[in-house]
Protein backbone atom coordinates (compact mmCIF):
# COMPACT_ATOMS: atom_id res chain seq x y z
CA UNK A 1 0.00 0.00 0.00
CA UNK A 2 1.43 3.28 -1.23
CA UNK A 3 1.92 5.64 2.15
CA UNK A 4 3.32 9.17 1.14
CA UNK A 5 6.67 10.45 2.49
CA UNK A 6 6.92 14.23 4.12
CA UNK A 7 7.02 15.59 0.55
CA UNK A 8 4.18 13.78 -0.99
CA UNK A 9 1.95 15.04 2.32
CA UNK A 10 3.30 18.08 2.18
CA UNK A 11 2.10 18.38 -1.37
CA UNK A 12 -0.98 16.85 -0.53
CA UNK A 13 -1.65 19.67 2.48
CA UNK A 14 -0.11 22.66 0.55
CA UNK A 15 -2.92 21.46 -2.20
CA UNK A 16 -5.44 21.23 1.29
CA UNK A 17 -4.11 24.88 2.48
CA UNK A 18 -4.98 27.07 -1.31
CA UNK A 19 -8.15 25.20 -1.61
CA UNK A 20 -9.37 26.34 1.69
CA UNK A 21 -8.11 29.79 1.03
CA UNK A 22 -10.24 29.47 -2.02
CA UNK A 23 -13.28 29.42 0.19
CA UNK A 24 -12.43 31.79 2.26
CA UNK A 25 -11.27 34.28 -0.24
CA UNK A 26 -14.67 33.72 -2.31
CA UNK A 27 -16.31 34.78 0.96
CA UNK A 28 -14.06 37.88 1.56
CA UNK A 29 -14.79 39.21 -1.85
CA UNK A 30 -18.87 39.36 -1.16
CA UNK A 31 -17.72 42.11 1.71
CA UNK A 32 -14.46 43.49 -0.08
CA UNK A 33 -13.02 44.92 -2.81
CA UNK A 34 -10.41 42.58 -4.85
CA UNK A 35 -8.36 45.03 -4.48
CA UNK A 36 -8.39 45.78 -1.11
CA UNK A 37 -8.20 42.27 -0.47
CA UNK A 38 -5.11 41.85 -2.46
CA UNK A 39 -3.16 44.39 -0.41
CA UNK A 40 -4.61 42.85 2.91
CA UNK A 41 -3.92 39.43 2.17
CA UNK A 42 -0.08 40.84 1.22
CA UNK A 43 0.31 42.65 4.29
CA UNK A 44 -0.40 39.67 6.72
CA UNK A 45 1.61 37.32 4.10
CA UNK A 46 4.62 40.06 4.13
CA UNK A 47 4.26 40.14 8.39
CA UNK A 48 4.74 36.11 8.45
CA UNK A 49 7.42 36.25 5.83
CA UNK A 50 8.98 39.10 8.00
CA UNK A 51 8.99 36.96 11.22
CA UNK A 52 10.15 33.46 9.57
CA UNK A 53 13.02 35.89 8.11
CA UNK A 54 14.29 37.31 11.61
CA UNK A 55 13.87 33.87 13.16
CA UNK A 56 15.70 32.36 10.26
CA UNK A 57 18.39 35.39 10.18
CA UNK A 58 18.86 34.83 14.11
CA UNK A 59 19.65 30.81 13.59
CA UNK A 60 21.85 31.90 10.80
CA UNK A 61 23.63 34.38 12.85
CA UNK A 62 23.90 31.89 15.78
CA UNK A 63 25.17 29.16 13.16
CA UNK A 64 28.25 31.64 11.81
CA UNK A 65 26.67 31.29 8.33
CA UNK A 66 27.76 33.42 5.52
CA UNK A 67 25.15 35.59 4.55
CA UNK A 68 26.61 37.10 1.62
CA UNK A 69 24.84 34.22 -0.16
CA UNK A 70 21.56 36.35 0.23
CA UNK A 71 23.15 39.06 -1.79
CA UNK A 72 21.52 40.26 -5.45
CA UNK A 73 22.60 41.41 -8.47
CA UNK A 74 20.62 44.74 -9.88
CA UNK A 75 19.15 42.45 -12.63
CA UNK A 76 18.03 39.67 -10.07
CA UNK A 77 16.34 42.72 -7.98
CA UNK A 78 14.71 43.99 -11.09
CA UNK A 79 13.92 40.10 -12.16
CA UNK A 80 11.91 39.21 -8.70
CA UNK A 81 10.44 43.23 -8.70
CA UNK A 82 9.04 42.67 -11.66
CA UNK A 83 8.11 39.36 -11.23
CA UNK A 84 6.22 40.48 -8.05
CA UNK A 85 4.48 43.40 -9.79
CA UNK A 86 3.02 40.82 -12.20
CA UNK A 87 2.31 37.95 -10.43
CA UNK A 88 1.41 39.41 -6.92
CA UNK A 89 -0.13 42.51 -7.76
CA UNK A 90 -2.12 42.61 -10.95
CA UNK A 91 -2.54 38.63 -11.09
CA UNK A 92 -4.31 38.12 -7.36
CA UNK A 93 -6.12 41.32 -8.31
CA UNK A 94 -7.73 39.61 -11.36
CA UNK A 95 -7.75 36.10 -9.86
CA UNK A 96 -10.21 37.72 -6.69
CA UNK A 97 -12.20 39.30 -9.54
CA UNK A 98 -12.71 36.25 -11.21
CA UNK A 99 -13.55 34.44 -7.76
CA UNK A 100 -16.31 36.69 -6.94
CA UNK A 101 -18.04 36.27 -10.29
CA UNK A 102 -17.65 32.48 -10.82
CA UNK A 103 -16.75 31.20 -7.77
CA UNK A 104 -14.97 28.40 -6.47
CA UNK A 105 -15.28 25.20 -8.55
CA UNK A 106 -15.52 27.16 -11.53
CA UNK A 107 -11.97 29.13 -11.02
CA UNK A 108 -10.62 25.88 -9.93
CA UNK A 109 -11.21 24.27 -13.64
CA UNK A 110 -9.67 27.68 -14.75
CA UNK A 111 -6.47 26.66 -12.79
CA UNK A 112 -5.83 23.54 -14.50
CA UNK A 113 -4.22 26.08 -17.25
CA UNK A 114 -1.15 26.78 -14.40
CA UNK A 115 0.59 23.33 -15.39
CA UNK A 116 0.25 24.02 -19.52
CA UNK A 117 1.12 27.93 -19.19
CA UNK A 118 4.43 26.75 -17.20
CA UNK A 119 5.25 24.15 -19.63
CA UNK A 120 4.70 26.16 -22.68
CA UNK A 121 5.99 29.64 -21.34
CA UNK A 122 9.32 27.27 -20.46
CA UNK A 123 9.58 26.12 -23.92
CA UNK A 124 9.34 29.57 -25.33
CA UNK A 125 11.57 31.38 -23.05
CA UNK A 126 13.70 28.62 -21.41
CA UNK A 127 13.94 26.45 -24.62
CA UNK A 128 12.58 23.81 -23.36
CA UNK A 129 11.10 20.74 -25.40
CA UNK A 130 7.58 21.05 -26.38
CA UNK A 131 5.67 17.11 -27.05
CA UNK A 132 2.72 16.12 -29.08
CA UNK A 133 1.34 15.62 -26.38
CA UNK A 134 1.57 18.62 -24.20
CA UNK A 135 -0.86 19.99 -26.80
CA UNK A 136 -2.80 16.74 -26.80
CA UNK A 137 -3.06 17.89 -22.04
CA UNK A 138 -3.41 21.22 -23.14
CA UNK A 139 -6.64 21.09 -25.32
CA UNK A 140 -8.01 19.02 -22.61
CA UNK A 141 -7.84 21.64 -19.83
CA UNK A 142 -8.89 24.29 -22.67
CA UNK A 143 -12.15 21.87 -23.21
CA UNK A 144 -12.85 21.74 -19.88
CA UNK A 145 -12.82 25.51 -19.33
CA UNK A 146 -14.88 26.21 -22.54
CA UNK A 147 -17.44 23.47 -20.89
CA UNK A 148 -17.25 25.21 -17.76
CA UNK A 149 -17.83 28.84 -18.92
CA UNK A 150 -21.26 26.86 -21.17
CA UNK A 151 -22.46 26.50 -17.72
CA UNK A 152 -25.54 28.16 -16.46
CA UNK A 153 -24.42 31.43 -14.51
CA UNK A 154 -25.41 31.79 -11.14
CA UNK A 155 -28.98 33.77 -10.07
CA UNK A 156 -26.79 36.76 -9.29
CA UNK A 157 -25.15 36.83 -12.68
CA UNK A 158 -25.26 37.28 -16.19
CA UNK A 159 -23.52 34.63 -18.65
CA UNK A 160 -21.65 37.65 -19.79
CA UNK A 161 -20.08 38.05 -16.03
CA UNK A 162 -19.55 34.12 -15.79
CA UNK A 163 -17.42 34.18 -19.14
CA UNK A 164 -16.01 37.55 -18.54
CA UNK A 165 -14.71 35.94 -14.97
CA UNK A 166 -13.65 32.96 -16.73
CA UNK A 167 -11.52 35.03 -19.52
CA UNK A 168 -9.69 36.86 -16.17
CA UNK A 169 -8.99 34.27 -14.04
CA UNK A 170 -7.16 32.92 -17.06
CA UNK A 171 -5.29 35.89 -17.53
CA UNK A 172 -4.93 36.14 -13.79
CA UNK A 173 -3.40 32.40 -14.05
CA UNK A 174 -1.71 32.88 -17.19
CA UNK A 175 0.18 36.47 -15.20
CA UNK A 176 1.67 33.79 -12.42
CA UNK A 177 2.80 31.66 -14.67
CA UNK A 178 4.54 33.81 -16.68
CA UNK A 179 5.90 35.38 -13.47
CA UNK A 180 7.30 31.85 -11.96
CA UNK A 181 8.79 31.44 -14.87
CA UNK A 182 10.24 34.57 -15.97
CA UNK A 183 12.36 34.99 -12.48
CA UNK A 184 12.93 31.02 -12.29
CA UNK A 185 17.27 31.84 -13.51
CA UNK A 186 16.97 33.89 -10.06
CA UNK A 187 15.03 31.81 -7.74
CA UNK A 188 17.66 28.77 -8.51
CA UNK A 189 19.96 30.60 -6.85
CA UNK A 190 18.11 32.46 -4.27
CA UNK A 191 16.77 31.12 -1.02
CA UNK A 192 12.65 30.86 -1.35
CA UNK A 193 11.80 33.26 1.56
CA UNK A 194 13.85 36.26 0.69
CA UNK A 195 12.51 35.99 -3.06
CA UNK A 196 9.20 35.59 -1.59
CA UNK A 197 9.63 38.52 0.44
CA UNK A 198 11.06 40.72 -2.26
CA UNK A 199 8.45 39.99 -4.45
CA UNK A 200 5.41 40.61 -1.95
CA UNK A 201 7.21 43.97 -0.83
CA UNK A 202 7.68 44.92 -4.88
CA UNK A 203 3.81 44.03 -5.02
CA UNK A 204 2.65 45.76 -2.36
CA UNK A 205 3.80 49.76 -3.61
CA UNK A 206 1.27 50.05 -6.57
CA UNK A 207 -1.34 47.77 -4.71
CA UNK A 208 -1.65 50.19 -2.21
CA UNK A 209 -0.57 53.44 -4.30
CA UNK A 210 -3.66 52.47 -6.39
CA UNK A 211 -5.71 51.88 -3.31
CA UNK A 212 -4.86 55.46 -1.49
CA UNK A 213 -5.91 56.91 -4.59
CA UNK A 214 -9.22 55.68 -5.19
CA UNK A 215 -11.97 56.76 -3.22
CA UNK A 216 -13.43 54.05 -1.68
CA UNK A 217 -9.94 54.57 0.07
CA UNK A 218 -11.47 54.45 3.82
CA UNK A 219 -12.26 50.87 3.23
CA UNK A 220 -8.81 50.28 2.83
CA UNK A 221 -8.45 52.07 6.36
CA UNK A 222 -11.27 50.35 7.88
CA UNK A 223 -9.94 46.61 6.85
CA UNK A 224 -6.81 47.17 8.58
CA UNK A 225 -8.75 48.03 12.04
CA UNK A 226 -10.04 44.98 13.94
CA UNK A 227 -13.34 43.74 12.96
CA UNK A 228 -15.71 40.76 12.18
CA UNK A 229 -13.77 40.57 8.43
CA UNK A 230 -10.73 39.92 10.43
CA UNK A 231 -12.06 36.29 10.97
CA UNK A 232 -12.41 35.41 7.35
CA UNK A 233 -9.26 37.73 5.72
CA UNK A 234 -6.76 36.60 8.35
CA UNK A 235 -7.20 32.62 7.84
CA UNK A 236 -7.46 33.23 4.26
CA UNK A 237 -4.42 34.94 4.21
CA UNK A 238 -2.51 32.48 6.60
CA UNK A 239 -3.60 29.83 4.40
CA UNK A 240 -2.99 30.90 0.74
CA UNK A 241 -0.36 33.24 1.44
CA UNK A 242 2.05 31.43 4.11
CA UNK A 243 1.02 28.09 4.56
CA UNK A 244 0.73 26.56 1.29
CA UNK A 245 3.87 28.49 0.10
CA UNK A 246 6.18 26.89 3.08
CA UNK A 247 4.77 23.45 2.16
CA UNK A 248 4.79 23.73 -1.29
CA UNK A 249 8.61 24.12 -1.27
CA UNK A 250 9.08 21.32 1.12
CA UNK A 251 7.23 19.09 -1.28
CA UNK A 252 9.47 20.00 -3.80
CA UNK A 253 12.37 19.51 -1.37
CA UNK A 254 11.34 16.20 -0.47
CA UNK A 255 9.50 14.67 -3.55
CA UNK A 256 10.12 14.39 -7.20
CA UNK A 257 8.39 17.59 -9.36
CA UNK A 258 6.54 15.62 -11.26
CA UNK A 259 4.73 13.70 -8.23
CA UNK A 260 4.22 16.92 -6.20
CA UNK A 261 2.59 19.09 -9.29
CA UNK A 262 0.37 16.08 -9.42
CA UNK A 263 -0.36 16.23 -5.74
CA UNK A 264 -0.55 20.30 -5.96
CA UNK A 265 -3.08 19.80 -8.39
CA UNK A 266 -5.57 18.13 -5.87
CA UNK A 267 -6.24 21.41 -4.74
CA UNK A 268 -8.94 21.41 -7.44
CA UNK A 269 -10.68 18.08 -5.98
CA UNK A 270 -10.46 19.62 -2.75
CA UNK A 271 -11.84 23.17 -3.83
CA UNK A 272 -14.71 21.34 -5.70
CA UNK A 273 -15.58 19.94 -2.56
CA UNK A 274 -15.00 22.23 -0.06
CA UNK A 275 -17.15 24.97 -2.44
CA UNK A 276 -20.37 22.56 -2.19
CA UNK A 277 -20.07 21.72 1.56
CA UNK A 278 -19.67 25.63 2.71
CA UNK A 279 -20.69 27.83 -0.28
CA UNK A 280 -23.49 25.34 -1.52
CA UNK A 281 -22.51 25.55 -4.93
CA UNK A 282 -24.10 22.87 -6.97
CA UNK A 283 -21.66 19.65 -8.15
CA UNK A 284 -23.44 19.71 -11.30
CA UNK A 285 -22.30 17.00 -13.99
CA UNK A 286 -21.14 19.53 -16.41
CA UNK A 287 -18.89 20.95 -13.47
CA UNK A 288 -17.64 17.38 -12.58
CA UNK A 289 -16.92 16.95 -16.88
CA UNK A 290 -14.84 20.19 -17.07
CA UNK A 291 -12.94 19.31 -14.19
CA UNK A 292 -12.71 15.66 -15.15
CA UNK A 293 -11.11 16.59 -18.47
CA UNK A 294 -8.83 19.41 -17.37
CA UNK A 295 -7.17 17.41 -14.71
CA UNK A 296 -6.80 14.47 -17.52
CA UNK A 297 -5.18 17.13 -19.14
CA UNK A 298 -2.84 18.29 -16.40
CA UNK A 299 -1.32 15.06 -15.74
CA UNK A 300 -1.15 14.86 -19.50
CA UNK A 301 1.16 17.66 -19.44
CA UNK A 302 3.09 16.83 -16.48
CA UNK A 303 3.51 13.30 -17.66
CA UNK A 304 4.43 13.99 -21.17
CA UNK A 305 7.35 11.73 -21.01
CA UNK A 306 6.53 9.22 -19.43
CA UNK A 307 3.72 8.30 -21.54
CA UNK A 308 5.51 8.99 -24.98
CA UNK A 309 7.86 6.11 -23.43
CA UNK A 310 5.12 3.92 -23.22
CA UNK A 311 4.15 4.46 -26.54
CA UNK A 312 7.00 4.04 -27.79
CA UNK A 313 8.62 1.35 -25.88
């Protein structure tokens, strides 16, 4: 019987952690702006990072380790900036728009695109080989969206908001992606925190210079006070921006990529789920379809290889 090792279940629970954040982020965004939630959700993420950092800077300290290994280039600053801009800022923006008009199980059939973006973004600018069949996983997760977004729209919304929120949580998706990949030269060589915490700090200064200067700009104000939104922002933020980022590098620490982006990739199952217990949205049969084919067409894409080898033994 097949047990998992620490990185297998801490694949399995960094999938566990975003899908619950999911939740809890669709119910944020019925109270707050996407916006607004964005720069919350970075400001608690950027206070954890902050206080693993000192911890970790005070063992290093004790431990006589060189820290000139933390240093940066101006390019690998201007690398993770921008990378942090894109993929922090302006792609959670678009992603908590897209949550609040097709909720949960819908955005998580839009996130089986993550795996083919990667893959084909790394061909294009990291040269690396592109198979048959990563187009063969890749029209599979683009069926199942284009079945999804067919689906009838909730009561509250038009079919024109269910396919405009599926056409920008794609583009939100697409954004991180893009960014992962783009800094990925950098992040080889720099430790995960301190590129996390660059990039969240890079994110932050036009999330909230765009926030201060709209003028629902007290609500910004307001959300950083105490209050009853505190017990649905604060988990969510724990969750999808600290705890599933700490375990989704141990995963990759301690289990092969390929296994763990299957694993990660749960976090759709467990979104579906989770969406119908506490949101009540319905498990319809188109919704289990979509799904159905676009994780067929994830582990397509993430098992390229190996099944070209059994084709061709």
């Amino acid at each position: 019987m097949w047990l998992p090792g620490i990185g297998e279940l801490s694949a399995l629970l960094a999938a566990l952690c975003w899908a619950i954040a999911l939740v809890l982020f669709k119910r944020s965004v019925a109270t707050v702006s996407p916006l607004h939630l964005n720069v919350f959700k970075n400001l608690v993420g950027l206070l954890l990072i902050g206080l693993t950092l000192a911890i970790q800077y005070g063992l290093l300290i004790g431990r006589g380790d060189d820290l000139s290994a933390y240093h940066l280039t101006g390019h690998d600053w201007f690398v993770l900036i921008f990378s942090g801009v894109l993929g922090v800022a302006l792609a959670d923006t678009l992603l908590f728009y897209a949550l609040d008009l097709v909720g949960v199980s819908l955005m998580s059939v839009v996130d089986c695109i993550y795996a083919p973006s990667v893959i084909l973004l790394g061909a294009l600018y990291l040269g690396e080989d592109i198979t048959p069949l990563l187009w063969v996983g890749t029209g599979l997760v683009l069926s199942g969206i284009f079945i999804s977004s067919r689906h009838a729209p909730p009561a509250d919304r038009t079919r024109g908001q269910l396919l405009a929120g599926m056409l920008l949580g794609a583009a939100a998706i697409f954004c991180i992606a893009f960014a992962i990949v783009y800094c990925k030269p950098v992040l080889e060589k720099t430790p995960v925190i301190w590129a996390t915490a660059i990039r969240m700090s890079a994110a932050m200064v036009p999330l909230v210079i765009v926030a201060l200067l709209r003028s629902d700009r007290g609500t910004m104000l307001r959300l950083c006070r105490p209050g009853r939104i505190w017990r649905l922002v604060i988990p969510a933020s724990i969750f999808g921006n600290y705890l599933s980022l700490i375990l989704w590098v141990a995963g990759f620490k301690y289990a092969d990529a390929a296994i763990n982006g299957v694993l990660n990739q749960t976090s759709v199952i467990f979104a579906l789920i989770l969406a119908a217990i506490f949101l009540h949205e319905p498990l319809t049969r188109r919704k289990v379809t979509a799904i159905s084919l676009a994780m067929v067409g994830a582990l397509v894409v993430l098992y390229d290889d190996e099944l070209l080898a059994w084709m061709n033994p």
